[in-house]
N, C-alpha and C. Protein backbone atom coordinates (compact mmCIF):
# COMPACT_ATOMS: atom_id res chain seq x y z
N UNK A 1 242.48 92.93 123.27
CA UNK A 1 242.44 91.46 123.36
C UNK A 1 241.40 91.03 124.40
N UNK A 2 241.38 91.76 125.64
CA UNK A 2 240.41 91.48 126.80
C UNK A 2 239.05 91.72 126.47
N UNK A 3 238.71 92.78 125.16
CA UNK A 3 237.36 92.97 124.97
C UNK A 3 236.90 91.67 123.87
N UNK A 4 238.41 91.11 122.85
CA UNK A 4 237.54 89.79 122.28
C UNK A 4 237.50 88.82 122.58
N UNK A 5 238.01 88.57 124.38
CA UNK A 5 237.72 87.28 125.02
C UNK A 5 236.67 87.41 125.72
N UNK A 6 235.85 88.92 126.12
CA UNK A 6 234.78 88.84 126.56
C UNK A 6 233.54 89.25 125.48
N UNK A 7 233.82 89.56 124.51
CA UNK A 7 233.22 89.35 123.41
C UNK A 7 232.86 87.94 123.87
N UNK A 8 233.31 86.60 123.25
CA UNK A 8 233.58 85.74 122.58
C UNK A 8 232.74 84.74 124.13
N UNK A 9 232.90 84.96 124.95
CA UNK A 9 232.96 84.64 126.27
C UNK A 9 231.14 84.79 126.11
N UNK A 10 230.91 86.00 125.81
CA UNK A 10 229.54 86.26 125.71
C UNK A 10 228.25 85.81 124.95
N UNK A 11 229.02 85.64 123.56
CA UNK A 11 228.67 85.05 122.44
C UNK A 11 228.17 83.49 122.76
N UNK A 12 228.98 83.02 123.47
CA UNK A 12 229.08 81.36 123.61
C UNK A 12 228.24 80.95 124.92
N UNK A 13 227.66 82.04 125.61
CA UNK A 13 226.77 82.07 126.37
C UNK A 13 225.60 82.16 126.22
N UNK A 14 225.68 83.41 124.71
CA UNK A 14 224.31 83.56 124.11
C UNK A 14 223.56 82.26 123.12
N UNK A 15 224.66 81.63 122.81
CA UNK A 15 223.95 80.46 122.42
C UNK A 15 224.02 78.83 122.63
N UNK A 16 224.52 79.05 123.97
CA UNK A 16 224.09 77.93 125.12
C UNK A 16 222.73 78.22 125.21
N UNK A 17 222.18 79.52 125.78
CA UNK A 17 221.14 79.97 126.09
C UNK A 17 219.92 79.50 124.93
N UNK A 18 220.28 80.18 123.99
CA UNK A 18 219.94 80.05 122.97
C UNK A 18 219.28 78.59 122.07
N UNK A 19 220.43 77.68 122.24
CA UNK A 19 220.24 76.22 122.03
C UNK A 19 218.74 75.91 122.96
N UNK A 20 219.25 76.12 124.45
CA UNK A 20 218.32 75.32 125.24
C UNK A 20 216.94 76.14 125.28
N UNK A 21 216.76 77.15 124.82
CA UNK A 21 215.07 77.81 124.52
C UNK A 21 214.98 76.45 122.97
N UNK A 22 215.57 76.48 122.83
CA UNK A 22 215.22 75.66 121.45
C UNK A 22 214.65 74.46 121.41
N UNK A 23 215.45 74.03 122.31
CA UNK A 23 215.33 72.43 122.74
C UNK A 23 214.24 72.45 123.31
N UNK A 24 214.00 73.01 124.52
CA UNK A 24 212.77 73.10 125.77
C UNK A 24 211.84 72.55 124.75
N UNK A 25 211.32 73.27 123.87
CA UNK A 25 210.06 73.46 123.58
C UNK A 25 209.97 71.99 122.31
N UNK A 26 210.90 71.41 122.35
CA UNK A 26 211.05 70.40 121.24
C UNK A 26 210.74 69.18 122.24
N UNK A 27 211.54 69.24 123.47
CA UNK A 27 211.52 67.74 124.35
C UNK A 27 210.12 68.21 124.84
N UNK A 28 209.51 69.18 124.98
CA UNK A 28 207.84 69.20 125.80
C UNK A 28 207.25 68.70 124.99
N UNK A 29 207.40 69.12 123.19
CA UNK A 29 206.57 68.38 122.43
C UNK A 29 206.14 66.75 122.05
N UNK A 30 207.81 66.49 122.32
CA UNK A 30 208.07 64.86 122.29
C UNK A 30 207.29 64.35 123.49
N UNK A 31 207.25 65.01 124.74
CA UNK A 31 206.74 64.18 126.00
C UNK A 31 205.15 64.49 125.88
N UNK A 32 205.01 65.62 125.52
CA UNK A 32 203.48 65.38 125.12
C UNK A 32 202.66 64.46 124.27
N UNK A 33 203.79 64.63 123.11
CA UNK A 33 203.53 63.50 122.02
C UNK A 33 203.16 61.92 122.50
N UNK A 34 204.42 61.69 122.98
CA UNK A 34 204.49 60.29 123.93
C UNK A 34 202.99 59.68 124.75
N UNK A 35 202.60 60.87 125.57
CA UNK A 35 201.44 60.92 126.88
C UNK A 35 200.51 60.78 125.68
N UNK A 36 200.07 61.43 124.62
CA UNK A 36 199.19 61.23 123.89
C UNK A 36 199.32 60.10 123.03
N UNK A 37 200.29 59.03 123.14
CA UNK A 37 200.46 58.07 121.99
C UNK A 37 199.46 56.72 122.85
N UNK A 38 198.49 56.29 122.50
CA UNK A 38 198.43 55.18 123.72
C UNK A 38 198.87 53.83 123.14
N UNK A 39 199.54 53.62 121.87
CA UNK A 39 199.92 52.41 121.92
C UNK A 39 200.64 51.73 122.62
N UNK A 40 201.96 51.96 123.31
CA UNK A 40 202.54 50.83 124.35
C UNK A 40 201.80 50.72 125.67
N UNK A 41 200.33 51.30 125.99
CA UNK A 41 199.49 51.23 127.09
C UNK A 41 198.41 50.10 126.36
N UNK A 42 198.01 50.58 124.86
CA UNK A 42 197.29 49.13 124.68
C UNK A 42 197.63 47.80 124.30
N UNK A 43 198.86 48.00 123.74
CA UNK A 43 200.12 46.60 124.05
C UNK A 43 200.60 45.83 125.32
N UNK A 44 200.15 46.61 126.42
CA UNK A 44 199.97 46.03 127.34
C UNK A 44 198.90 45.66 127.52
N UNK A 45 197.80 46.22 127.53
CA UNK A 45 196.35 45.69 127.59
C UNK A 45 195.89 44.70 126.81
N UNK A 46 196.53 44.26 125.62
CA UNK A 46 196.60 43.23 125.11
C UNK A 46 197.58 42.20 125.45
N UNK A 47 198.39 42.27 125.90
CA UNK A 47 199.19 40.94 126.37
C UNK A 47 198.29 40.39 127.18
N UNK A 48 197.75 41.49 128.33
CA UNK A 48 197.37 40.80 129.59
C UNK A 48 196.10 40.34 129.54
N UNK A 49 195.35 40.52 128.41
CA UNK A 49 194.33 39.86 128.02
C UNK A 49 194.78 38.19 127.52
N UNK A 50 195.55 38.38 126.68
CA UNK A 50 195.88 37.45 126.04
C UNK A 50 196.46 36.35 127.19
N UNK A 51 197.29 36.53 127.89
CA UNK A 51 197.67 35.68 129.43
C UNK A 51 196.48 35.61 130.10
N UNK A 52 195.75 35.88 130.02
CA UNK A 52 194.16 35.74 131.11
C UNK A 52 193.70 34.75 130.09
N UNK A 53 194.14 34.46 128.77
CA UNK A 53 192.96 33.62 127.80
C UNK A 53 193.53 32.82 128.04
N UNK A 54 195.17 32.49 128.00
CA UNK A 54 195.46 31.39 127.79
C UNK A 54 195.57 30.60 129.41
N UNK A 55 195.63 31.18 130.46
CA UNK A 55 195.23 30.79 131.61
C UNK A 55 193.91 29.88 131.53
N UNK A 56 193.15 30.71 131.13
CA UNK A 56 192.02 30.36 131.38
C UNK A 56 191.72 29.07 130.01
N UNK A 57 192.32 28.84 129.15
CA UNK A 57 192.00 27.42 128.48
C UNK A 57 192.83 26.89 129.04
N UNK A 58 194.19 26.85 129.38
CA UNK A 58 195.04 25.47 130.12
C UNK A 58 193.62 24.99 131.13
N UNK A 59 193.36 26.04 132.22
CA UNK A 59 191.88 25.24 133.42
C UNK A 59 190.89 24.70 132.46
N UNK A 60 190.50 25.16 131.21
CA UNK A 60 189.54 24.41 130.37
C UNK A 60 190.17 23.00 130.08
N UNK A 61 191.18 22.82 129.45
CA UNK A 61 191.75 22.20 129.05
C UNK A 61 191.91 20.86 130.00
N UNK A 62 192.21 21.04 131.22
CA UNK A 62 192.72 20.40 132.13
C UNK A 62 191.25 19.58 132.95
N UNK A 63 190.28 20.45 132.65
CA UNK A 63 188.59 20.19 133.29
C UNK A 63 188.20 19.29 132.06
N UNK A 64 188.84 19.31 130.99
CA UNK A 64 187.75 18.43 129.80
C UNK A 64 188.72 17.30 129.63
N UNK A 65 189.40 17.34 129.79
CA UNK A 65 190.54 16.10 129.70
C UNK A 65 190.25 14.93 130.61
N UNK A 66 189.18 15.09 131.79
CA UNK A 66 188.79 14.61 132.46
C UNK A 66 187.84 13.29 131.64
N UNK A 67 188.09 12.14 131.99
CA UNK A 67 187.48 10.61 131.05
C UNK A 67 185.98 10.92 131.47
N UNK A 68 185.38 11.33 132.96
CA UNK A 68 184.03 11.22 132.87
C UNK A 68 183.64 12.19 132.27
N UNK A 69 184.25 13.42 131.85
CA UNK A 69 183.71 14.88 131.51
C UNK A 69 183.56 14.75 129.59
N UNK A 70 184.78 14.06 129.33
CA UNK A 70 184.80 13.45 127.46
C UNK A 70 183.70 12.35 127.09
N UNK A 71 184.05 11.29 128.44
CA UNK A 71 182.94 10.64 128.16
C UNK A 71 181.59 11.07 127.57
N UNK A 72 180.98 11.89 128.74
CA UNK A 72 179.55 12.04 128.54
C UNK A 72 179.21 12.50 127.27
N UNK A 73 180.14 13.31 126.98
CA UNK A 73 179.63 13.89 125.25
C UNK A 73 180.09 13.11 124.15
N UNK A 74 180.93 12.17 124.00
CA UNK A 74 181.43 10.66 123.62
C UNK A 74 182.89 11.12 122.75
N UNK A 75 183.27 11.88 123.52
CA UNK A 75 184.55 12.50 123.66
C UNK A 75 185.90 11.79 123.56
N UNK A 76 186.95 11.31 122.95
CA UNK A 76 187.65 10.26 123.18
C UNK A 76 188.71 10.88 124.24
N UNK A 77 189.10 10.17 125.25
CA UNK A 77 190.30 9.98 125.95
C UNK A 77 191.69 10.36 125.00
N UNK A 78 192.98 10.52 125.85
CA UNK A 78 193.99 10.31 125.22
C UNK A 78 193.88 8.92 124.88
N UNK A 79 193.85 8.10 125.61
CA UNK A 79 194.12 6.13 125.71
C UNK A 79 193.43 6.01 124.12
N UNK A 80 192.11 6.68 124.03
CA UNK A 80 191.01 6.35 122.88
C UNK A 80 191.97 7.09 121.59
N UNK A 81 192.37 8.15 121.63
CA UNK A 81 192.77 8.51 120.63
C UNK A 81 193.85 7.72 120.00
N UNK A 82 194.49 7.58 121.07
CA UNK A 82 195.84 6.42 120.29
C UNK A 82 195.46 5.14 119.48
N UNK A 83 194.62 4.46 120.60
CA UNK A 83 193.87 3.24 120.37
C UNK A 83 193.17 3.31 118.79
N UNK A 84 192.61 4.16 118.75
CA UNK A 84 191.59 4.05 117.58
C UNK A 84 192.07 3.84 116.64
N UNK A 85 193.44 4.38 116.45
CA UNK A 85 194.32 4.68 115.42
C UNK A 85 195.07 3.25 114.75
N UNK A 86 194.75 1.95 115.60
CA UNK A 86 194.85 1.03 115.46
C UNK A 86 194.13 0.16 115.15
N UNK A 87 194.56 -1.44 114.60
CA UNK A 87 193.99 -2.23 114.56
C UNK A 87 193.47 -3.29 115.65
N UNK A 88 192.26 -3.98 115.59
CA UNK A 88 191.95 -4.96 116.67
C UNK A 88 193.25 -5.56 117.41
N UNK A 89 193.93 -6.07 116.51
CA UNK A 89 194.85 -6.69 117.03
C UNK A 89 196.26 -6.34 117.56
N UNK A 90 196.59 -5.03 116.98
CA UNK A 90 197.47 -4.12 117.48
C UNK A 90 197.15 -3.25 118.55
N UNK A 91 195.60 -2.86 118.87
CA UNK A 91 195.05 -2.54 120.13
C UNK A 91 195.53 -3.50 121.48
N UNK A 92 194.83 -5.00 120.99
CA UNK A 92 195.39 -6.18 122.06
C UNK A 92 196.59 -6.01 122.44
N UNK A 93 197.68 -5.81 121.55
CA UNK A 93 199.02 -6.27 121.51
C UNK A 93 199.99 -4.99 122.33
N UNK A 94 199.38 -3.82 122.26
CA UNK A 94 199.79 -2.88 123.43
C UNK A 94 199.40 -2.65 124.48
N UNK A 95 197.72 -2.97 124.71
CA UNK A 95 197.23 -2.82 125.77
C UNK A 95 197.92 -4.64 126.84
N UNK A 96 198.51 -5.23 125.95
CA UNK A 96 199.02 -6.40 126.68
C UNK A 96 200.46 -6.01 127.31
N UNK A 97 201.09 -4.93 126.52
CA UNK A 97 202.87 -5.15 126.43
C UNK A 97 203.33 -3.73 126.66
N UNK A 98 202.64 -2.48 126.88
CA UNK A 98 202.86 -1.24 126.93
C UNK A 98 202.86 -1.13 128.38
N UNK A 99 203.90 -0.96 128.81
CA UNK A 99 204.32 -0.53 130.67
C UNK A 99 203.50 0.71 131.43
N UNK A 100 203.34 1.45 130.33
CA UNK A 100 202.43 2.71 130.88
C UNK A 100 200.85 2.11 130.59
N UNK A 101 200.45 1.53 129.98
CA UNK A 101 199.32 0.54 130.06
C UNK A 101 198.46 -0.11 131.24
N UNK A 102 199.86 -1.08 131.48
CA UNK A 102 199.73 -2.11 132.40
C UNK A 102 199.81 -1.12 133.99
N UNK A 103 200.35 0.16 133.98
CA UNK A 103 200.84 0.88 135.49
C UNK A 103 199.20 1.14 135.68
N UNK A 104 198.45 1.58 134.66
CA UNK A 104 197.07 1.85 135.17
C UNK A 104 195.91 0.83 136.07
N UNK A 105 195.38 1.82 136.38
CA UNK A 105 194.45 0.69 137.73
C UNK A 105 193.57 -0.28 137.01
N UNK A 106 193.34 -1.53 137.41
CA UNK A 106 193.04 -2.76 136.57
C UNK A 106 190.92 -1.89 136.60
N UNK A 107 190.65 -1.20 136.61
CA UNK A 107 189.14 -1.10 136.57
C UNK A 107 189.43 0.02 135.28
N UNK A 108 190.30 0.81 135.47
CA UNK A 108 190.50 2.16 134.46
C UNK A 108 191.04 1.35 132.95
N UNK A 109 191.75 0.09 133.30
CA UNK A 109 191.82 -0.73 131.70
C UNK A 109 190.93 -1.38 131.34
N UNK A 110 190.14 -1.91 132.10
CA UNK A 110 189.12 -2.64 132.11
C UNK A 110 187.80 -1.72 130.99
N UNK A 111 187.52 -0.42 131.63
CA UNK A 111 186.89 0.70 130.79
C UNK A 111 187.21 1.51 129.59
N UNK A 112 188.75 0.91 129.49
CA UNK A 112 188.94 1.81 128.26
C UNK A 112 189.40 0.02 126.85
N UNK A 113 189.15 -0.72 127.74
CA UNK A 113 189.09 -2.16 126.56
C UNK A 113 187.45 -2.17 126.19
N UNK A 114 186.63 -2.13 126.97
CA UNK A 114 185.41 -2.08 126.92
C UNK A 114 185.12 -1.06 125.73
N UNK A 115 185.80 0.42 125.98
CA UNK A 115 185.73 1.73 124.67
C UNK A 115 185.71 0.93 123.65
N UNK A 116 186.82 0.03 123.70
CA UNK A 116 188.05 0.16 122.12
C UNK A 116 186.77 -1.27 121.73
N UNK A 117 186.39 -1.89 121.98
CA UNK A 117 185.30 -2.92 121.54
C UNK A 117 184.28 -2.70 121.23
N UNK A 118 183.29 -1.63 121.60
CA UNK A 118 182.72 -0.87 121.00
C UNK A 118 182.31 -0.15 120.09
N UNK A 119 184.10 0.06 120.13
CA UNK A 119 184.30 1.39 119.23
C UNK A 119 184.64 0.50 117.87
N UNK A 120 185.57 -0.39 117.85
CA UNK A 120 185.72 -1.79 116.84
C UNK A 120 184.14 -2.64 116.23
N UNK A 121 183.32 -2.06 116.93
CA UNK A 121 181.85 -2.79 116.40
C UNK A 121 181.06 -1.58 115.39
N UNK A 122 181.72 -0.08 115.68
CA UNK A 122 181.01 0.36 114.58
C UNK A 122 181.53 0.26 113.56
N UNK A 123 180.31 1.02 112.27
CA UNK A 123 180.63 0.88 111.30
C UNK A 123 181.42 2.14 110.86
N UNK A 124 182.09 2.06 109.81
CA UNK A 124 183.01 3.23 109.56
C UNK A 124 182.61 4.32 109.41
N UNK A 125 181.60 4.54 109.15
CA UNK A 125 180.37 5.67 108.71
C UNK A 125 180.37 6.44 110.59
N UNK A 126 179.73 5.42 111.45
CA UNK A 126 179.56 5.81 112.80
C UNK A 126 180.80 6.28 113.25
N UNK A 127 181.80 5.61 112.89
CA UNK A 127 183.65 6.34 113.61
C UNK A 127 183.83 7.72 112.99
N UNK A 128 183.48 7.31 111.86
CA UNK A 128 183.80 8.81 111.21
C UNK A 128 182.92 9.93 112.20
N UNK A 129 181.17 9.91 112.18
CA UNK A 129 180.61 10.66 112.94
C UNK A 129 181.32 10.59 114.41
N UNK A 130 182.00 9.81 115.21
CA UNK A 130 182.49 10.42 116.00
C UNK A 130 184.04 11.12 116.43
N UNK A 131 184.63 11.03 115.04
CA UNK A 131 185.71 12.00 114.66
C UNK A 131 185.65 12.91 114.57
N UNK A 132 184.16 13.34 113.74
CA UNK A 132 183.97 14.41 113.35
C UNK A 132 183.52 15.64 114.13
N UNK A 133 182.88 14.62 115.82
CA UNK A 133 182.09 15.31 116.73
C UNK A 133 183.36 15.68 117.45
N UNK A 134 184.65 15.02 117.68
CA UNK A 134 185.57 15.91 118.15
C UNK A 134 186.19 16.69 117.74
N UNK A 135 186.27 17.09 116.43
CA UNK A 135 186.85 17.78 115.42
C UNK A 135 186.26 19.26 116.19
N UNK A 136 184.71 19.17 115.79
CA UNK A 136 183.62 19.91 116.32
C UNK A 136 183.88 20.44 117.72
N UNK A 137 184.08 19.99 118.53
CA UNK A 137 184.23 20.15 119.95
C UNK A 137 186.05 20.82 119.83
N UNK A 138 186.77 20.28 119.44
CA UNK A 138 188.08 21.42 119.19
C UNK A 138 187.91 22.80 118.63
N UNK A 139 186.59 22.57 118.18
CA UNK A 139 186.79 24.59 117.33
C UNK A 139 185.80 25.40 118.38
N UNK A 140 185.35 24.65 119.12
CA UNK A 140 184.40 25.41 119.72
C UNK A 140 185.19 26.64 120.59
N UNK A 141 184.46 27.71 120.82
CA UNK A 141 185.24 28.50 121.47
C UNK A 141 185.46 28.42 122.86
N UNK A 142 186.27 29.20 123.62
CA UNK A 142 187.03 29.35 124.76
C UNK A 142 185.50 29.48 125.76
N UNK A 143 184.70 29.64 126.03
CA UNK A 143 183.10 30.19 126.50
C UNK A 143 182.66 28.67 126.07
N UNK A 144 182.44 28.81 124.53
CA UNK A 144 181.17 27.17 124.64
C UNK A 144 181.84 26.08 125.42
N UNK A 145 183.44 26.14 125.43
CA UNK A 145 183.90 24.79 125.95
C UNK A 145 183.66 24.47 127.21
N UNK A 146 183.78 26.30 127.73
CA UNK A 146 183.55 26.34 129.72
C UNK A 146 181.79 25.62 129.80
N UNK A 147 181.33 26.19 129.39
CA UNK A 147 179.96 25.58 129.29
C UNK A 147 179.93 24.33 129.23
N UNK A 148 180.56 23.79 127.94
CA UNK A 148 180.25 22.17 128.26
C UNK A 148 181.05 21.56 129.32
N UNK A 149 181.76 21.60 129.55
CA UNK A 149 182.82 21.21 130.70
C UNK A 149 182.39 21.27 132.26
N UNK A 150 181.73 22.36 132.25
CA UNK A 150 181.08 22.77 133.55
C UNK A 150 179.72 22.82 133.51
N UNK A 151 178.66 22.64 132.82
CA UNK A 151 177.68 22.46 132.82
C UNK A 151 177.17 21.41 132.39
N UNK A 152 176.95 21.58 130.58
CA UNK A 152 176.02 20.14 129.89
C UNK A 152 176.85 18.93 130.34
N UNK A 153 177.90 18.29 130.34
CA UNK A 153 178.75 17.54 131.01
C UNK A 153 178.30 16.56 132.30
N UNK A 154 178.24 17.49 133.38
CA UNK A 154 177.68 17.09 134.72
C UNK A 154 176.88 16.98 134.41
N UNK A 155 176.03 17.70 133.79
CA UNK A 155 174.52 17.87 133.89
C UNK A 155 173.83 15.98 133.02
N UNK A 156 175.09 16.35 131.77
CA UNK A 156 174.23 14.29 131.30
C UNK A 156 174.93 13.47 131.82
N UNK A 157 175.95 13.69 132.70
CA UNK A 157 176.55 12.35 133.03
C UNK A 157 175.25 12.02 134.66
N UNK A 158 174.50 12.98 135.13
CA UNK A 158 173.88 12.93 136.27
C UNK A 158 172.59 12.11 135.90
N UNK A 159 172.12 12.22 134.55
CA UNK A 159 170.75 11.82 134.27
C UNK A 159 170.86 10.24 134.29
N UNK A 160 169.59 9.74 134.52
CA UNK A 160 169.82 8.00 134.65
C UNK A 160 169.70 7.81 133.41
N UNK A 161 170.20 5.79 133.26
CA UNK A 161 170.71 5.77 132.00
C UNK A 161 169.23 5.53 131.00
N UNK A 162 168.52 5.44 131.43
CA UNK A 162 166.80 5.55 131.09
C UNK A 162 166.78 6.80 130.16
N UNK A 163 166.86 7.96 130.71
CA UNK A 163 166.98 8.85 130.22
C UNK A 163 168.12 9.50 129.40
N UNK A 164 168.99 8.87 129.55
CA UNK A 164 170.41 9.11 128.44
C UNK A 164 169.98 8.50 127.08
N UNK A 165 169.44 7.37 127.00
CA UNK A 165 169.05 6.54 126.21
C UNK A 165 167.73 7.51 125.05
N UNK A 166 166.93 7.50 125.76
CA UNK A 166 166.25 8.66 125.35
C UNK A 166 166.20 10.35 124.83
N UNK A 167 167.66 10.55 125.27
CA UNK A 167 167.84 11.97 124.78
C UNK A 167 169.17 11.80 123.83
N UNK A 168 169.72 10.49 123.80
CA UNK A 168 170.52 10.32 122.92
C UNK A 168 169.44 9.33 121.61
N UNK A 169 168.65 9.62 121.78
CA UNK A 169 167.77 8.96 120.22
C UNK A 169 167.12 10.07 119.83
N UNK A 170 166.88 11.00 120.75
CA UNK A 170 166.27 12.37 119.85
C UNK A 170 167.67 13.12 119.27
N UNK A 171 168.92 12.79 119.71
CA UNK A 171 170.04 13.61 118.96
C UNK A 171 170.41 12.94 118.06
N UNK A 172 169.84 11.49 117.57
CA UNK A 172 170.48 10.61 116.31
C UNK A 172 169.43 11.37 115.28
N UNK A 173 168.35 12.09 115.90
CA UNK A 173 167.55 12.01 114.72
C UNK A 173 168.01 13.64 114.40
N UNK A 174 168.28 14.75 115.37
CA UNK A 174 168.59 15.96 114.99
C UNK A 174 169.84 15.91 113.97
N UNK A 175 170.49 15.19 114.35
CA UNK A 175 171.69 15.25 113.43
C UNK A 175 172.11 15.44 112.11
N UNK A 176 171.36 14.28 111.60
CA UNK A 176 171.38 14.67 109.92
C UNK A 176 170.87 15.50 109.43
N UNK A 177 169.62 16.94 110.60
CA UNK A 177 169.18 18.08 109.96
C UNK A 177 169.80 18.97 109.67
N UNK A 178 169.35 19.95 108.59
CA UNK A 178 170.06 21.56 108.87
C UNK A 178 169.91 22.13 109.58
N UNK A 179 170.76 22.90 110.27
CA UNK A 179 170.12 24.08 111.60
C UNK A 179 168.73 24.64 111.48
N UNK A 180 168.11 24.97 109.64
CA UNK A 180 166.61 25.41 109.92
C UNK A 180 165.90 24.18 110.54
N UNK A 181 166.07 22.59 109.63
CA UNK A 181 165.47 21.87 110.59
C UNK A 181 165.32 21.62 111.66
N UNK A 182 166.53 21.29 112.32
CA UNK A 182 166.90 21.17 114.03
C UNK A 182 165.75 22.26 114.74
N UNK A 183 165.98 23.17 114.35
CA UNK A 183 165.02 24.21 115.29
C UNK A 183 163.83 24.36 114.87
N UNK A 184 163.32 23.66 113.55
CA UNK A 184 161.49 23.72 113.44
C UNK A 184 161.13 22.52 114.56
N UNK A 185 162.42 21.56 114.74
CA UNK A 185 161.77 20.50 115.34
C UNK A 185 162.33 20.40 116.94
N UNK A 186 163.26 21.22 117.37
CA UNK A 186 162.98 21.63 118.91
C UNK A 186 162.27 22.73 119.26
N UNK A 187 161.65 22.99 118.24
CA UNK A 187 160.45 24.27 118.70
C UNK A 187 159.11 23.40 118.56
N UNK A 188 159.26 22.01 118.37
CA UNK A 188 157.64 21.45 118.12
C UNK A 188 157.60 20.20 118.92
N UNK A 189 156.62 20.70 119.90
CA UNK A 189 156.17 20.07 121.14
C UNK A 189 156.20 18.81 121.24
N UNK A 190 155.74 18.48 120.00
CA UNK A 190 155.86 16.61 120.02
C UNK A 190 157.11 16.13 119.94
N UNK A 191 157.75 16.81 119.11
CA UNK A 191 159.04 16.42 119.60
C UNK A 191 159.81 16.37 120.86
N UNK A 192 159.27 17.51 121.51
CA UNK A 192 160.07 17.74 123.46
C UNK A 192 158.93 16.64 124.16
N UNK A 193 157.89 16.10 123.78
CA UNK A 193 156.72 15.90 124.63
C UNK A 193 157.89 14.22 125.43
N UNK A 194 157.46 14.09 126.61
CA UNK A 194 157.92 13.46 127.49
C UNK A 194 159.82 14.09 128.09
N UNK A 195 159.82 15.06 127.97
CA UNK A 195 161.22 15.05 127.97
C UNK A 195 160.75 16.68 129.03
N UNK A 196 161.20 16.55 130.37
CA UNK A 196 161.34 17.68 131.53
C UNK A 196 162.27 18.85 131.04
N UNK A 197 161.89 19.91 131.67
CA UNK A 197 163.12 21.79 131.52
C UNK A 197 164.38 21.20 131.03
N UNK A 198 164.85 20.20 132.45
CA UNK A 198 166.58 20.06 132.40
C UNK A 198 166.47 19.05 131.00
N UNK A 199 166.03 18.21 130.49
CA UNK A 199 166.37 17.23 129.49
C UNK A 199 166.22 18.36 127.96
N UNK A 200 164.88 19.41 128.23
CA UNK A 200 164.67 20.00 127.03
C UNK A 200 165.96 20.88 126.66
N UNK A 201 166.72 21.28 127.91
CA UNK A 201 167.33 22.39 127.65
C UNK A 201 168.94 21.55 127.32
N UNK A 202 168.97 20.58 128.26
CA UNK A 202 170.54 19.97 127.95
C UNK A 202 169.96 19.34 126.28
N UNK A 203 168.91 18.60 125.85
CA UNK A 203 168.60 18.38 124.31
C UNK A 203 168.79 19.67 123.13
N UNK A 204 168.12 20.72 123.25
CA UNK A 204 168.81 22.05 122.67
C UNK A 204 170.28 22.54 122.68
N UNK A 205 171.29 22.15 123.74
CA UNK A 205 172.37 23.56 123.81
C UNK A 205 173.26 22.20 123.21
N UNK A 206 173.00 20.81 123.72
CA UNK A 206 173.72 19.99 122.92
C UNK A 206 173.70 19.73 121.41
N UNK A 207 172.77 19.73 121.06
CA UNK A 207 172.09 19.30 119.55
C UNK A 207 173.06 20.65 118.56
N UNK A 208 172.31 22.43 119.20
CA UNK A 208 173.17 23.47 119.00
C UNK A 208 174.35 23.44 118.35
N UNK A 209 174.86 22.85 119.60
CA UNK A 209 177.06 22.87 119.58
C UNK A 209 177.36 21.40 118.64
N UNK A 210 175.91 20.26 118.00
CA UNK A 210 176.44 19.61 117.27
C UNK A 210 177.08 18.26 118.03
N UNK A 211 177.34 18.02 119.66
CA UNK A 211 177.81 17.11 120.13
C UNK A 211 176.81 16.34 120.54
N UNK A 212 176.91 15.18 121.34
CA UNK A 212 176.49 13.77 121.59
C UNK A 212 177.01 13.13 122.21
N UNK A 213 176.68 12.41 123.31
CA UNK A 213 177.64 11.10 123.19
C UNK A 213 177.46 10.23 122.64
N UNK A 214 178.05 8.80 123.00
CA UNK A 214 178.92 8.23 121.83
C UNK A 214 177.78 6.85 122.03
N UNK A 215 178.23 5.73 121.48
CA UNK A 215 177.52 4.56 121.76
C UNK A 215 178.20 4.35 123.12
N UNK A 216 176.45 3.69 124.24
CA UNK A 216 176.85 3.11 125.42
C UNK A 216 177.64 4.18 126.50
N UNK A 217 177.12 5.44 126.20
CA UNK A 217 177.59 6.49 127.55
C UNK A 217 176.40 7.46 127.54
């Protein structure tokens, strides 16, 4: 009896033993496997890209939202977007009776009644073109927007209005071209002739991206 409990005793040792040579070499393979898998390392590398993008358009976002920064490229405001959406007289009738309206500073209503009268003198053809230029300016990418926002932006709201006037009549005429046109005719001198580096170059990267400003900015 004592030799088949140490029999048995032995047996059950031999394949404890046994099991775990087995295993070893199965969990090394899995952890190797794992170390060599790099997808949950580039699933991270993609989130944290993706949180760096969207960081970085909320600050876009928050820099173009700015009235002098929309302005210059004839950009509408929130105030403009609502507004437009209305009639002459339904414009009056909120900008008279709307509490969040009236809380704004009497020079900041003053500039955005001035918009909406303006904007009520074009013709439907002209509203449309400047629907269409924000349409345009929403697809632009995460890069062209930093650009305009931080560069062409400042850069035409700085020029005198002499010269706004003037580089906004060479973009009425680029407009209706095709991109081959646009560029036979900012590559031809008579066309740039009176117009300096900074006007040639803010006239190109604007014309490019398709924007403008608007009437009277």
């Amino acid at each position: 009896m004592r030799k088949w409990v140490q029999f048995g005793a032995a047996f059950a040792a031999f394949f404890v033993a046994a099991s775990l040579a087995l295993a070893l070499p199965a969990q090394r393979r899995f952890i190797a496997v794992r170390a060599q898998n790099p997808r949950p390392r580039v699933m991270a590398q993609r989130r944290a890209v993706r949180q760096q993008q969207q960081k970085q358009q909320k600050q876009i976002q928050k820099q173009e939202n700015k009235p002098g920064v929309r302005g210059a490229l004839g950009l509408p405001t929130k105030w403009d977007e609502k507004l437009r959406q209305m009639s002459p007289e339904e414009q009056e009738r909120f900008m008279r009776n709307n509490a969040k309206f009236q809380s704004l500073p009497p020079q900041q209503q003053e500039r955005i009644r001035r918009r909406m009268q303006a904007w009520n003198q074009l013709t439907p053809q002209q509203q449309d073109a400047m629907r269409n230029r924000a349409q345009i300016f929403n697809r632009l990418s995460p890069d062209e927007r930093q650009e305009v926002v931080s560069d062409l932006a400042p850069r035409w709201k700085n020029l005198p209005p002499d010269r706004k006037e003037l580089l906004s009549g060479r973009l009425r005429v680029l407009r209706g071209m095709t991109p081959e046109q646009r560029e036979q005719e900012l590559n031809d001198p008579q066309f740039m002739r009176g117009l300096d580096a900074n006007e040639q170059d803010l006239l190109r990267k604007v014309s490019n991206l398709r924007l403008g400003p608007g009437p009277g900015q």
